[in-house]
Protein backbone atom coordinates (compact mmCIF):
# COMPACT_ATOMS: atom_id res chain seq x y z
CA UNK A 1 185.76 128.32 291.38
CA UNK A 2 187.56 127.53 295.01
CA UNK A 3 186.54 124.32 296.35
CA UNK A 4 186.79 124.41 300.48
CA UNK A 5 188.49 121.27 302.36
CA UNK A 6 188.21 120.45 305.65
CA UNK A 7 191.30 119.05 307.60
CA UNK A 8 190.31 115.89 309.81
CA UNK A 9 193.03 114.14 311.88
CA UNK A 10 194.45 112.08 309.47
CA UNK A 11 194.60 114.47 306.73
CA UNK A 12 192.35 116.62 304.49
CA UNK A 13 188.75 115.32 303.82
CA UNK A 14 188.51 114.55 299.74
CA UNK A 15 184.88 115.86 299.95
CA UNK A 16 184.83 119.28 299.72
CA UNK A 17 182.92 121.40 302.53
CA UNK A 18 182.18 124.07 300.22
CA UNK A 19 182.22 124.97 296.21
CA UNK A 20 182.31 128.49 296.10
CA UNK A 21 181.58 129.56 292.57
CA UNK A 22 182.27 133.50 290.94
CA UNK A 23 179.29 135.20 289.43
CA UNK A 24 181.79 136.54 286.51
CA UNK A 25 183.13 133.85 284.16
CA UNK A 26 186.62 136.56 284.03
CA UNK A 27 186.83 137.30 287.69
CA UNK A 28 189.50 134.47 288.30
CA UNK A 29 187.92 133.62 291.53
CA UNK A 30 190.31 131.48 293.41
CA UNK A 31 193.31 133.79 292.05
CA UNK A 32 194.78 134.26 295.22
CA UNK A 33 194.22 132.16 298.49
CA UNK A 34 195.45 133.11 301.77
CA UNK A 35 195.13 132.19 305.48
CA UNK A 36 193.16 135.13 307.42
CA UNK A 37 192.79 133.91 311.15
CA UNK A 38 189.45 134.11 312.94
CA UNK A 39 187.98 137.32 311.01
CA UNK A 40 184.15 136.81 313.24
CA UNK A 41 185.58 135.99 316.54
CA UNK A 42 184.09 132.74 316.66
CA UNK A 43 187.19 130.47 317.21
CA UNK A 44 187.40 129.24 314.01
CA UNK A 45 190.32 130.01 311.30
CA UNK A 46 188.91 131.83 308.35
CA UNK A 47 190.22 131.93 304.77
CA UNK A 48 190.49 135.39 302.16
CA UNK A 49 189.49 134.71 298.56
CA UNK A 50 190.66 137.14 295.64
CA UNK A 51 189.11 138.03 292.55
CA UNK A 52 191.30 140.07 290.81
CA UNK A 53 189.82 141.40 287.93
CA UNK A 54 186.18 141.33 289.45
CA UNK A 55 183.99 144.34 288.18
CA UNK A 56 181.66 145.87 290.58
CA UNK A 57 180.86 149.66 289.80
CA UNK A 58 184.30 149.85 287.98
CA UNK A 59 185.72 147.14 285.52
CA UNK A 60 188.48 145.10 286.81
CA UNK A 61 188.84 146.67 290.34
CA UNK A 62 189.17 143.29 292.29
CA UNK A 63 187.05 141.83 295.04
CA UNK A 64 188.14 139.83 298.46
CA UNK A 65 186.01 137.55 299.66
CA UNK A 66 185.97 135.63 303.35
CA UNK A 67 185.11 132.40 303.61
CA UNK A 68 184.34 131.82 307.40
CA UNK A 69 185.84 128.25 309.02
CA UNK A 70 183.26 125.82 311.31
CA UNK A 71 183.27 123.07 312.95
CA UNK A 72 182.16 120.31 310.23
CA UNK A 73 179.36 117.30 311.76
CA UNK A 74 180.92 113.99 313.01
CA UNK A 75 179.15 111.08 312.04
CA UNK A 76 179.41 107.68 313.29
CA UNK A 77 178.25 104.51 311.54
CA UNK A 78 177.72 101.71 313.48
């Protein structure tokens, strides 16, 4: 499972934006993490997720997955 964190300016927000969960209990999603600029074009830095053992077609072959950044709400309480 890879839980995604925003950054905010005075550090990361403790609430994750996004749980991003495997649909193989021995896929090891989360295995590797990494940094993959703005993939869409949209301005917005954009994270690669491995899976290194996933099984799609063939067993074990490994699967990337992109997690694309945003812009998360601001919400004021008055």
């Amino acid at each position: 499972m890879v839980y995604v964190h925003y950054g905010r300016a005075n550090g990361v927000n403790l609430v994750p934006a996004s749980t991003i969960q495997g649909n193989q209990a021995s896929a090891l999603m989360g295995y590797s993490v990494a940094g993959a600029g703005d993939v869409n074009g949209d301005g917005f830095s954009d994270v690669l997720i491995g899976a290194m053992p996933y099984s799609n077609g063939q067993e074990h072959e490994g699967a990337g997955f992109v997690y694309h950044g945003g812009c998360a709400a601001v919400y004021f309480v008055l």
